[in-house]
C-alpha atoms as a PDB file:
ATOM      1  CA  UNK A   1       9.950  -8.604  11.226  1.00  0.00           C
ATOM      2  CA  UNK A   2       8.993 -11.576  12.967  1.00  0.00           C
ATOM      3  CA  UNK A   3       5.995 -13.572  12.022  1.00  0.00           C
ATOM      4  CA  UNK A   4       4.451 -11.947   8.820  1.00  0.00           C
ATOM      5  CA  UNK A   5       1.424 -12.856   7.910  1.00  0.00           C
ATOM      6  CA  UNK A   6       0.368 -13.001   3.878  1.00  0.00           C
ATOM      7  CA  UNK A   7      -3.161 -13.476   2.559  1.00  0.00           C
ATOM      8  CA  UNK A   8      -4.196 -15.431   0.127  1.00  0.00           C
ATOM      9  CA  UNK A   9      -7.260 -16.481  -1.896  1.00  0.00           C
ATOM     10  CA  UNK A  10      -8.855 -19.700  -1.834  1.00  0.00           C
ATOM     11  CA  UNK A  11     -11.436 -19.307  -4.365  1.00  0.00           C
ATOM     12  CA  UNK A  12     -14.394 -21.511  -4.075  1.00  0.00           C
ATOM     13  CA  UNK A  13     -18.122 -20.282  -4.364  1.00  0.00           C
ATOM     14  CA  UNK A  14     -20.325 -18.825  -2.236  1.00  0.00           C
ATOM     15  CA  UNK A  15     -23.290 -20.811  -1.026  1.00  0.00           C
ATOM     16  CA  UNK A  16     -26.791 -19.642  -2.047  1.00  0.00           C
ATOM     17  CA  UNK A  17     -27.918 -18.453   1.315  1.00  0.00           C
ATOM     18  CA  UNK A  18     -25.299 -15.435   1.225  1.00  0.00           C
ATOM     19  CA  UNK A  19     -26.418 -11.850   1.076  1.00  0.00           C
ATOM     20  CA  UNK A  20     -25.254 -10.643  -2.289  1.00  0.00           C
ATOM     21  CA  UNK A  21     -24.596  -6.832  -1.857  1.00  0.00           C
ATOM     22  CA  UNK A  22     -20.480  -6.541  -0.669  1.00  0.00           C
ATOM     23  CA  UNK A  23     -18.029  -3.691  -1.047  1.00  0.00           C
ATOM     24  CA  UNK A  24     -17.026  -3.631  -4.448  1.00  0.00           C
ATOM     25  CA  UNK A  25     -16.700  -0.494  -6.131  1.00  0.00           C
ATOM     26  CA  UNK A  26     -15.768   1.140  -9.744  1.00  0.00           C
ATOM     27  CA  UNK A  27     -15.648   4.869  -9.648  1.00  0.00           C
ATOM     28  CA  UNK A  28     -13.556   7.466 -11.811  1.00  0.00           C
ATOM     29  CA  UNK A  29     -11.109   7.649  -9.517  1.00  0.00           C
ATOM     30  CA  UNK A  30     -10.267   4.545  -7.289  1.00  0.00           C
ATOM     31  CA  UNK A  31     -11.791   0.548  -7.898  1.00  0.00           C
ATOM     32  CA  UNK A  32     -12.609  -1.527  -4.686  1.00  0.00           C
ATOM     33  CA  UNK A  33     -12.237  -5.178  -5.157  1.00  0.00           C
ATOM     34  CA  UNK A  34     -12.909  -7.341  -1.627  1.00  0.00           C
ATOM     35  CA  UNK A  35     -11.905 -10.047  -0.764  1.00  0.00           C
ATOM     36  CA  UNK A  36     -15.085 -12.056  -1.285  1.00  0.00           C
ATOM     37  CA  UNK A  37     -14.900 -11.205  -4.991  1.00  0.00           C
ATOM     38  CA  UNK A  38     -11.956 -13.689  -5.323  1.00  0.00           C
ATOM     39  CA  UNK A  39     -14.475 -17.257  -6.368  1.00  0.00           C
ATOM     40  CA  UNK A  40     -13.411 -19.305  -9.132  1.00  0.00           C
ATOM     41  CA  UNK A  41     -16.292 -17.991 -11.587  1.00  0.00           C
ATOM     42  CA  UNK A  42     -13.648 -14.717 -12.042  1.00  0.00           C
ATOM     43  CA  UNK A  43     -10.156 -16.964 -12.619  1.00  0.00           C
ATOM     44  CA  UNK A  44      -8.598 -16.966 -15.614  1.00  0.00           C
ATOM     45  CA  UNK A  45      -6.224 -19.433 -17.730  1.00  0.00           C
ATOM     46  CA  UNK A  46      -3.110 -18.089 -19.302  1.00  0.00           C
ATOM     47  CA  UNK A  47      -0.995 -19.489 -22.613  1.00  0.00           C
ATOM     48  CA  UNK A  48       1.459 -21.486 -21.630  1.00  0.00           C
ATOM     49  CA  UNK A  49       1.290 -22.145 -17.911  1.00  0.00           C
ATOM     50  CA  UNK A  50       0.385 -25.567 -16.674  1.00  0.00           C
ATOM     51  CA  UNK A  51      -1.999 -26.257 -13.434  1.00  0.00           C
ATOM     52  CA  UNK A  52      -2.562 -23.006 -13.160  1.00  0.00           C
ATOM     53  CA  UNK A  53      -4.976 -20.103 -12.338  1.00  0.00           C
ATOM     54  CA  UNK A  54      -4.832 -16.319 -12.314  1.00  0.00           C
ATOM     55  CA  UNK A  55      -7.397 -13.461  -9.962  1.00  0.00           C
ATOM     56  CA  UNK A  56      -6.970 -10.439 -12.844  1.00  0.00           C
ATOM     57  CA  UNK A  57      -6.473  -7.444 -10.439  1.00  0.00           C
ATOM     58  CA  UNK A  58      -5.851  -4.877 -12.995  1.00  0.00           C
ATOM     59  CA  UNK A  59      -4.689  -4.092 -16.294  1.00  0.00           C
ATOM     60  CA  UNK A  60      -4.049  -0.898 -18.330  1.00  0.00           C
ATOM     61  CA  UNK A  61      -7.680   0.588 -18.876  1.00  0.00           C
ATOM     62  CA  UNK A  62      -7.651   4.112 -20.551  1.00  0.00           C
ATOM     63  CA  UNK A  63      -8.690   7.116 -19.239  1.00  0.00           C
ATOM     64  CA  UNK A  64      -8.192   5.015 -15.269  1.00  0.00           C
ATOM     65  CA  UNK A  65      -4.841   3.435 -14.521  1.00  0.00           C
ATOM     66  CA  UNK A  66      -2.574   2.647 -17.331  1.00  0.00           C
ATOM     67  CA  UNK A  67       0.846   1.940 -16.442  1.00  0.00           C
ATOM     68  CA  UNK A  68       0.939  -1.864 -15.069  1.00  0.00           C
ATOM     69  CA  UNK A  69      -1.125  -5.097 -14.342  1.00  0.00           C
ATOM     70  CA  UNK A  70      -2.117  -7.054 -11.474  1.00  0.00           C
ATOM     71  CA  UNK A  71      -2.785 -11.078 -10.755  1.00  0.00           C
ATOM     72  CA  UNK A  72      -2.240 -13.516  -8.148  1.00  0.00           C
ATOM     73  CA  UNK A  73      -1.341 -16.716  -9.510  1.00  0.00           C
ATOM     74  CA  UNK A  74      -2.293 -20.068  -7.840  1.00  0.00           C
ATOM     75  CA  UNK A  75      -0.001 -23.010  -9.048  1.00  0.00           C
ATOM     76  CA  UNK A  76      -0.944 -26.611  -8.312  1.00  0.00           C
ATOM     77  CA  UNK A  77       1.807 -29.033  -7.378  1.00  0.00           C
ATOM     78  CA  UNK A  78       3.554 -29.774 -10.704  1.00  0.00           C
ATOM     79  CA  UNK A  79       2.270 -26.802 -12.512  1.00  0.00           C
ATOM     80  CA  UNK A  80       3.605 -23.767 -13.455  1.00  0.00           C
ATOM     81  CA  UNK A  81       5.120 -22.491 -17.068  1.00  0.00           C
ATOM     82  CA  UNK A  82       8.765 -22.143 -19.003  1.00  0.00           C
ATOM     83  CA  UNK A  83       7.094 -19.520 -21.426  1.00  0.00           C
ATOM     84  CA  UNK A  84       5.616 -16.925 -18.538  1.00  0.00           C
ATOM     85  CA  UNK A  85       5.943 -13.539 -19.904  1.00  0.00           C
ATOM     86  CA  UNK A  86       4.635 -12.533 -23.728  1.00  0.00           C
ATOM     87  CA  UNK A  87       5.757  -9.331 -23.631  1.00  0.00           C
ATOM     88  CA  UNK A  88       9.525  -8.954 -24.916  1.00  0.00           C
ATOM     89  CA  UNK A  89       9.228  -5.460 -23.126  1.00  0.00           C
ATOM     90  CA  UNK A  90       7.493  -6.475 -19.880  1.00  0.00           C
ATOM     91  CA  UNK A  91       9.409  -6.036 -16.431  1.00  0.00           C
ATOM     92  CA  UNK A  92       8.056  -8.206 -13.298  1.00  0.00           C
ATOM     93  CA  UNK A  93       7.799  -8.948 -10.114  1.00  0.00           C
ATOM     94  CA  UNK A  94       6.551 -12.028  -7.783  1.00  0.00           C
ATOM     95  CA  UNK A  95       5.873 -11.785  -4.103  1.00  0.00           C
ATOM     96  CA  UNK A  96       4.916 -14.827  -2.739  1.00  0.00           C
ATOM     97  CA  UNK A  97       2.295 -15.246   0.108  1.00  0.00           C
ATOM     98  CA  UNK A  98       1.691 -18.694   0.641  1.00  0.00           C
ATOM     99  CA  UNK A  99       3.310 -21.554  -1.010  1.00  0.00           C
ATOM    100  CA  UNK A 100       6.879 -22.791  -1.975  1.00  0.00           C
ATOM    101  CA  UNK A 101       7.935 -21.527  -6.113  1.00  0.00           C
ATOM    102  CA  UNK A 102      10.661 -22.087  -7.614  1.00  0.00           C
ATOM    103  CA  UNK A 103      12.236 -19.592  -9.948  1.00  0.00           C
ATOM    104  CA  UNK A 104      14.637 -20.204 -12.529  1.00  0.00           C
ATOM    105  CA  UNK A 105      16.256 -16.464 -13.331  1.00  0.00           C
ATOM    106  CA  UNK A 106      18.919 -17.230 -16.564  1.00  0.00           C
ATOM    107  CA  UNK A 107      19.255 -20.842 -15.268  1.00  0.00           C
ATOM    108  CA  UNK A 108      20.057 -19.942 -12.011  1.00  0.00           C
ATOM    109  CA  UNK A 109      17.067 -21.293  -9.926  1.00  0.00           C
ATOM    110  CA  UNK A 110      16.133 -19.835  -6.378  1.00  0.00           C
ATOM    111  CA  UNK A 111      13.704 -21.610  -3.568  1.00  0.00           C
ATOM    112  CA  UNK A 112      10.414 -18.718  -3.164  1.00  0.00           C
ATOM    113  CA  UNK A 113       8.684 -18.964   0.270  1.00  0.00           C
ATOM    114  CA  UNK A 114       5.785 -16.656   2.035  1.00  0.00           C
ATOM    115  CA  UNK A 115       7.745 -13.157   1.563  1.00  0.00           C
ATOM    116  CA  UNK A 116       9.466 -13.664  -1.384  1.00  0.00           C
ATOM    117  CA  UNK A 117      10.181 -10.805  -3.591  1.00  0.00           C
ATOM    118  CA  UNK A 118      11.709 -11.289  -7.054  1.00  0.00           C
ATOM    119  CA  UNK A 119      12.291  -8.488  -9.816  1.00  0.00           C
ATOM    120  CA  UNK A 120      12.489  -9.702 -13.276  1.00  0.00           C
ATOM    121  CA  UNK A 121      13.858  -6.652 -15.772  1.00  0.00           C
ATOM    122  CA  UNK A 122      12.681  -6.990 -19.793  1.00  0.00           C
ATOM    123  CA  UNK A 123      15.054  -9.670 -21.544  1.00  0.00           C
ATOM    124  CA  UNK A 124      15.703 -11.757 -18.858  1.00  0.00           C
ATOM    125  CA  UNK A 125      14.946 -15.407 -19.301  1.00  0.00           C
ATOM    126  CA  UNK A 126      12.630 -17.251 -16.429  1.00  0.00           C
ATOM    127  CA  UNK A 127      10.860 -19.655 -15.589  1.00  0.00           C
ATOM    128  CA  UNK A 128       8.732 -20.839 -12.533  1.00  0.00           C
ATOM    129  CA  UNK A 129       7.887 -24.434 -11.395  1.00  0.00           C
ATOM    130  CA  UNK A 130       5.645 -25.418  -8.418  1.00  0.00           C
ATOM    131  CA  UNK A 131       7.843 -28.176  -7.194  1.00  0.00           C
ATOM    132  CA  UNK A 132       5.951 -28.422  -3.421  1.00  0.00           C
ATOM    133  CA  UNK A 133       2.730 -30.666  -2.490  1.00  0.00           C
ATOM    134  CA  UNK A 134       0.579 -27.726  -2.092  1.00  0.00           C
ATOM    135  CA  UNK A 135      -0.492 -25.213  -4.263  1.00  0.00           C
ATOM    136  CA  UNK A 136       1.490 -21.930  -4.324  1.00  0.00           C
ATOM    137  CA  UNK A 137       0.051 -18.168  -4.810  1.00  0.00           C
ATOM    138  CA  UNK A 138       1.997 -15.503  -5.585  1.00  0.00           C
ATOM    139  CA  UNK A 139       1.005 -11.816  -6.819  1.00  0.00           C
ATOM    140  CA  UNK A 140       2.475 -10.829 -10.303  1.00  0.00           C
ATOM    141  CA  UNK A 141       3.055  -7.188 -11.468  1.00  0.00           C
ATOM    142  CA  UNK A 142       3.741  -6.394 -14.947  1.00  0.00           C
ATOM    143  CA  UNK A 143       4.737  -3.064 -16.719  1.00  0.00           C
ATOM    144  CA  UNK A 144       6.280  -2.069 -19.997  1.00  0.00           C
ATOM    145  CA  UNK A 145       9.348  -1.012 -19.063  1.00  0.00           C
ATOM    146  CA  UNK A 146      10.414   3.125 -20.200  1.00  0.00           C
ATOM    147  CA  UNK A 147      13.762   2.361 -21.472  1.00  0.00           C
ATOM    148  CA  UNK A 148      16.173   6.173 -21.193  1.00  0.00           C
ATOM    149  CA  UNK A 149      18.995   6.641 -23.252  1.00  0.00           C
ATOM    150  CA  UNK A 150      21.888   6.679 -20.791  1.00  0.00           C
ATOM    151  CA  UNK A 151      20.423   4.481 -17.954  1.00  0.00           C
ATOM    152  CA  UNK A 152      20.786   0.953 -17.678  1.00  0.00           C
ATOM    153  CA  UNK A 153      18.333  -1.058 -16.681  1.00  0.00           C
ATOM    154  CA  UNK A 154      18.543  -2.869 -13.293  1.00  0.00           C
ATOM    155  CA  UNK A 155      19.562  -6.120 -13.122  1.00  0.00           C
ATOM    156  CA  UNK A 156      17.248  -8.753 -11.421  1.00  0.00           C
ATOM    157  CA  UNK A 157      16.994  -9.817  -7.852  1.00  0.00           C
ATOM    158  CA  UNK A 158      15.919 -12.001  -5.670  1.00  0.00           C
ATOM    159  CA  UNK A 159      15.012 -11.502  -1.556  1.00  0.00           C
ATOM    160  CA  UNK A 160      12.366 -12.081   0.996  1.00  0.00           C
ATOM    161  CA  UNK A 161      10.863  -9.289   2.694  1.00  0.00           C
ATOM    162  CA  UNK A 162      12.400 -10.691   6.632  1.00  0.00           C
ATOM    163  CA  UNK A 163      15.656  -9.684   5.195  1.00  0.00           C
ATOM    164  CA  UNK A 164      15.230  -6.127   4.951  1.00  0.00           C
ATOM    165  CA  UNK A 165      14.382  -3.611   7.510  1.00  0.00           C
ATOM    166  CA  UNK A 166      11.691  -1.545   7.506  1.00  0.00           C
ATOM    167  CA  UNK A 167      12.427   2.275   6.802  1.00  0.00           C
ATOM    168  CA  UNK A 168      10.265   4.392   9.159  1.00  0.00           C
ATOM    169  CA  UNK A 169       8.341   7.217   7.871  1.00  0.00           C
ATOM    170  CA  UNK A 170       9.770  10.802  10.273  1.00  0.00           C
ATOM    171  CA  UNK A 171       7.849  11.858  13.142  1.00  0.00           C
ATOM    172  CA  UNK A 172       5.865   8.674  12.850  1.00  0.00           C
ATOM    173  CA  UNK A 173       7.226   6.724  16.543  1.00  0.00           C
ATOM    174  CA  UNK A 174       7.220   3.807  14.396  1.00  0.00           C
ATOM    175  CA  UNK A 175       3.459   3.206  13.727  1.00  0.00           C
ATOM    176  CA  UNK A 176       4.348   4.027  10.133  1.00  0.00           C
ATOM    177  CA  UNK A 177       6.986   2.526   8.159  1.00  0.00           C
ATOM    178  CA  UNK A 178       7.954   1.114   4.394  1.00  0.00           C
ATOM    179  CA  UNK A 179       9.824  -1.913   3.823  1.00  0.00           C
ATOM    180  CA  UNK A 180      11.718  -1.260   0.426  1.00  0.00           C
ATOM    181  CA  UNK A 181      13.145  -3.627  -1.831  1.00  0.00           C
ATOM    182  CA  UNK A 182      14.685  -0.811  -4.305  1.00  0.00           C
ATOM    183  CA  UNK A 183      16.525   2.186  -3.387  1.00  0.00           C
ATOM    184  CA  UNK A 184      14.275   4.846  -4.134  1.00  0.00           C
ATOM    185  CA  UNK A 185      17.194   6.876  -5.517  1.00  0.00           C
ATOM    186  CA  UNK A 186      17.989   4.531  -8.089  1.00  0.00           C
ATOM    187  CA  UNK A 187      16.358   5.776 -11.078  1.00  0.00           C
ATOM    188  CA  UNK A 188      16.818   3.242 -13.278  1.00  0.00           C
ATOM    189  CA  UNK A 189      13.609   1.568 -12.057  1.00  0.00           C
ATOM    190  CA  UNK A 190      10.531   3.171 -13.014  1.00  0.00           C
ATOM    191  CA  UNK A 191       8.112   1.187 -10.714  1.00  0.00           C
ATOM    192  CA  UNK A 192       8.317   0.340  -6.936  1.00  0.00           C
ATOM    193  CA  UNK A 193       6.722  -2.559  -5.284  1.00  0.00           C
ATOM    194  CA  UNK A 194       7.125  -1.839  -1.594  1.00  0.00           C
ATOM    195  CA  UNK A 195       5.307  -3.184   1.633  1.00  0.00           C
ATOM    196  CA  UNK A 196       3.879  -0.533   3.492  1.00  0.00           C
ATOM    197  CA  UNK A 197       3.142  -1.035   7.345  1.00  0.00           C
ATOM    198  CA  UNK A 198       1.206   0.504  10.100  1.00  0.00           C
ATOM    199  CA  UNK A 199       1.103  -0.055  13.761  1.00  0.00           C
ATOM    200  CA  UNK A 200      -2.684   0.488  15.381  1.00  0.00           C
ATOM    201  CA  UNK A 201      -2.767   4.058  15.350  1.00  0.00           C
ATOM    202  CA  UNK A 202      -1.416   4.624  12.422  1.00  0.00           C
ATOM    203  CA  UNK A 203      -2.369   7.063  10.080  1.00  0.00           C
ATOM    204  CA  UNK A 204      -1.395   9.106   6.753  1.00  0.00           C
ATOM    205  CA  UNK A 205      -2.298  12.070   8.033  1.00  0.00           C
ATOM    206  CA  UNK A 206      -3.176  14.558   4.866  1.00  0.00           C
ATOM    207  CA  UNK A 207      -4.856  13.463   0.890  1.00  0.00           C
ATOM    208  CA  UNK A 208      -2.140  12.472  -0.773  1.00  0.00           C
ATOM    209  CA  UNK A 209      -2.640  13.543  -4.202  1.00  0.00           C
ATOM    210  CA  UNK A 210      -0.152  12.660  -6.637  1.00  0.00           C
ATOM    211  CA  UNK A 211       0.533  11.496 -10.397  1.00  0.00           C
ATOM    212  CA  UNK A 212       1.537   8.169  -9.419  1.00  0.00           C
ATOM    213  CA  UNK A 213      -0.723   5.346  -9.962  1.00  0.00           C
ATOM    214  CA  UNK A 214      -1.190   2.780  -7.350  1.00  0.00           C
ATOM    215  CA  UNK A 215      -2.154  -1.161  -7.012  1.00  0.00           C
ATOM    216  CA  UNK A 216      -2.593  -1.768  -2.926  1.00  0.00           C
ATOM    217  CA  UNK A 217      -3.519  -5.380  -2.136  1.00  0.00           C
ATOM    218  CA  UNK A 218      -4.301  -5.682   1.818  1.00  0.00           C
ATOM    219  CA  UNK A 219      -1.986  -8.627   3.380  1.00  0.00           C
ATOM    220  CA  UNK A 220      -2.571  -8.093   6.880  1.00  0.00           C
ATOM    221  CA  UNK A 221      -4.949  -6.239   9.324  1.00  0.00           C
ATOM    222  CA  UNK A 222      -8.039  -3.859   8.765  1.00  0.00           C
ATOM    223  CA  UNK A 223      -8.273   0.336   8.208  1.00  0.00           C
ATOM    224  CA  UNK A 224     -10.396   3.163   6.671  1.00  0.00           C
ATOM    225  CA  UNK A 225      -9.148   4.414   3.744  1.00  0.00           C
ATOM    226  CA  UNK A 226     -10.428   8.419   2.645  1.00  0.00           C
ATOM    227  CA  UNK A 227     -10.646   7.848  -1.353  1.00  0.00           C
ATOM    228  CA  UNK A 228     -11.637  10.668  -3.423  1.00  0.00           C
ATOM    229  CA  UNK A 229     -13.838  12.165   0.121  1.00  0.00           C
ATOM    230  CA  UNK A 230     -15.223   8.892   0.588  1.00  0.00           C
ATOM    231  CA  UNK A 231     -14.240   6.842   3.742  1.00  0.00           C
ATOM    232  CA  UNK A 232     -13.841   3.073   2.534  1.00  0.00           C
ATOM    233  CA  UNK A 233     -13.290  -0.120   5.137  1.00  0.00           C
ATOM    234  CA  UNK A 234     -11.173  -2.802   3.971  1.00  0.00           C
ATOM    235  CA  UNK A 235      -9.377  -5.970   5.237  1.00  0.00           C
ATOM    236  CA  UNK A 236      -6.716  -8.514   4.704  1.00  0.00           C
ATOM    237  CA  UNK A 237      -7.760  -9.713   1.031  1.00  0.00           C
ATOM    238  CA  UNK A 238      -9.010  -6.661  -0.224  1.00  0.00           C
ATOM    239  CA  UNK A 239      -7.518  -4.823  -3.512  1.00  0.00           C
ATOM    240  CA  UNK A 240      -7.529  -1.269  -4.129  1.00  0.00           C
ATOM    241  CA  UNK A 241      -6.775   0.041  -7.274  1.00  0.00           C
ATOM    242  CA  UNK A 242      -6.251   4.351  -7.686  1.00  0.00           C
ATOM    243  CA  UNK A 243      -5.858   5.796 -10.935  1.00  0.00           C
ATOM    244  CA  UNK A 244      -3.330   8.684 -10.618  1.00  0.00           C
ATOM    245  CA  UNK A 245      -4.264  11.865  -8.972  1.00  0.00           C
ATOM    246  CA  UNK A 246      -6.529   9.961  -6.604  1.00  0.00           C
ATOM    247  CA  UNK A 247      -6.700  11.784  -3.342  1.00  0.00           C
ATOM    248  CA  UNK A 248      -5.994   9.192  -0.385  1.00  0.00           C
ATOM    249  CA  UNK A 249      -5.088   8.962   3.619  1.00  0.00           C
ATOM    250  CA  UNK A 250      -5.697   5.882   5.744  1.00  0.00           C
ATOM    251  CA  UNK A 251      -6.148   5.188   9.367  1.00  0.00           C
ATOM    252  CA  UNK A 252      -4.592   2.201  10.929  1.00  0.00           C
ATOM    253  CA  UNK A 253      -7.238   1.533  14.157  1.00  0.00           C
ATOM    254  CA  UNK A 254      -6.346  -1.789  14.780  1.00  0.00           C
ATOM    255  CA  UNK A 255      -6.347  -4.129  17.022  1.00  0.00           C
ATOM    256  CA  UNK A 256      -3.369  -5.547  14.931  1.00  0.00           C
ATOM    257  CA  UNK A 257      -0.973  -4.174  12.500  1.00  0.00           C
ATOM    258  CA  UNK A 258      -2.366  -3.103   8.874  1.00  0.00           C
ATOM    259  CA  UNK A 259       0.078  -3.952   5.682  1.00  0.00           C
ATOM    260  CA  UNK A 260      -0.369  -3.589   2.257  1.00  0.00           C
ATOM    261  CA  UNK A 261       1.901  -4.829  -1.033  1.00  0.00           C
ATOM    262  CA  UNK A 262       2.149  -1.758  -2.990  1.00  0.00           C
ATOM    263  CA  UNK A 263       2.674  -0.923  -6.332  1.00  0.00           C
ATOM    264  CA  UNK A 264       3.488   2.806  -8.066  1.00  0.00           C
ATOM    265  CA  UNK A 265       5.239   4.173 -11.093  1.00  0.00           C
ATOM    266  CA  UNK A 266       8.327   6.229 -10.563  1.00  0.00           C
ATOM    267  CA  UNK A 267      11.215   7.736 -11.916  1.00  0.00           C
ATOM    268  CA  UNK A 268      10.413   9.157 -15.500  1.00  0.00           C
ATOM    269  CA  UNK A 269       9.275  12.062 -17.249  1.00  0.00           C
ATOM    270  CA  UNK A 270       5.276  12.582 -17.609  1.00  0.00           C
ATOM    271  CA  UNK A 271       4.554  11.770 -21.561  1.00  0.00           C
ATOM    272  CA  UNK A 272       3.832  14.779 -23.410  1.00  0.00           C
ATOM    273  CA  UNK A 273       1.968  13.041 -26.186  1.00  0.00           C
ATOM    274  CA  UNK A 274      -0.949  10.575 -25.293  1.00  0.00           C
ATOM    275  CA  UNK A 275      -0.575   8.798 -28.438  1.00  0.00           C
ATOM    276  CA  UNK A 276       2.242   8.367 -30.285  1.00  0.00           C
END
């Protein structure tokens, strides 16, 4: 893919002359959080990590979507943290979209630019260090990772999105396509964070309606999206956040491409007993 673009917040307030109805939305069923929701006054600090500030997407909420959570990190020059992850159980992964990090995986370290994807499986030890000039923002998704007797859990990775081809979705001519950083047959992972891209024109043509929970932050472009029966507009920026069983279709119009970083749980058994 040549020439990707990647949004990314810049915080900052708005100025007191600004109409203060937006787009945000919290229903049963789906969240809407634009782009202009993104100031400072909603950052938050976290233990441990220097220079730095975190836009709280999502997190496990009962009863709405429970599996995983959601930030984008900004990292001054300098900053960054050599204790990042609390959670002994916690799987990861950073995608970068704007911004040089640098990411130590078990000592080894790798350069992160605009498209970089890293997966970071529970036990692993890491570490990330904002080594540039400028500041660096990256999204973050955490999940407790379902361990199954028998499987082994995948080992981590590092890549940048301009290394893999897209897979295009059948019957589609293109204008629909999913750039994967996972085989979707491997079932050792039990969450995929893909890229999903449309062409103007582009549409999911029927509700999907699945068990699957989903995080979709907008990097590129403008659509409708058909949530529950409601028709919602949203842009480069925007996060949507759909709490499993959420119907949902899109339409691409244009005039550019539309592309979203995508989050869903995969690969295991539905739970039996809600508390355990």
């Amino acid at each position: 893919m040549s020439n990707p673009v990647y949004y990314a917040p810049q915080g900052g307030h708005p100025p007191q002359t600004q109409i203060t109805a937006d787009r945000a939305v919290f229903t049963e069923a789906y969240a809407l959080i634009p782009k202009g929701v993104m100031r400072d006054i909603v950052t938050s600090n976290l233990p441990f990590w220097q220079g730095t500030r975190a836009w709280v997407l999502a997190r496990p909420l009962s009863g709405f979507a429970e599996t995983f959570s959601q930030y984008i990190m900004e990292v001054q020059p300098g900053g960054g943290s050599d204790k990042p992850e609390p959670e002994e159980d916690a799987e990861g992964v950073l995608f970068v979209v704007e911004g040089e990090l640098s990411l130590s995986l078990d000592g080894v370290r790798h350069a992160m630019a605009p498209g970089g994807y890293a997966f970071i499986p529970p036990g692993v030890e890491w570490r990330v260090r904002n080594e540039s000039r400028e500041a660096v923002r990256f999204h973050w998704i955490r999940k407790a990772f379902e361990y199954v007797d028998g499987l082994d859990v995948p080992e981590a990775f590092v890549t940048n999105e301009q290394a893999i081809t897209p897979s295009e979705m059948p019957g589609t001519e293109g204008r629909w396509s999913t750039t994967r950083f996972v085989d979707p047959n491997d079932v050792r992972h039990d969450m995929h964070v893909t890229i999903v891209n449309f062409q103007p024109g582009g549409v999911i043509p029927f509700d999907e309606t699945h068990v699957m929970e989903h995080g979709l932050y907008v990097l590129e472009g403008k659509a409708v999206y058909h949530l529950n029966q409601q028709w919602v507009e949203v842009e480069a920026g925007d996060f949507m956040w759909l709490r499993a069983f959420c119907p949902q279709a899109c339409y691409a119009g244009g005039p550019g491409p539309f592309r979203y970083l995508l989050y869903k749980d995969v690969n295991r058994h539905a739970k039996l007993k809600l508390f355990r």
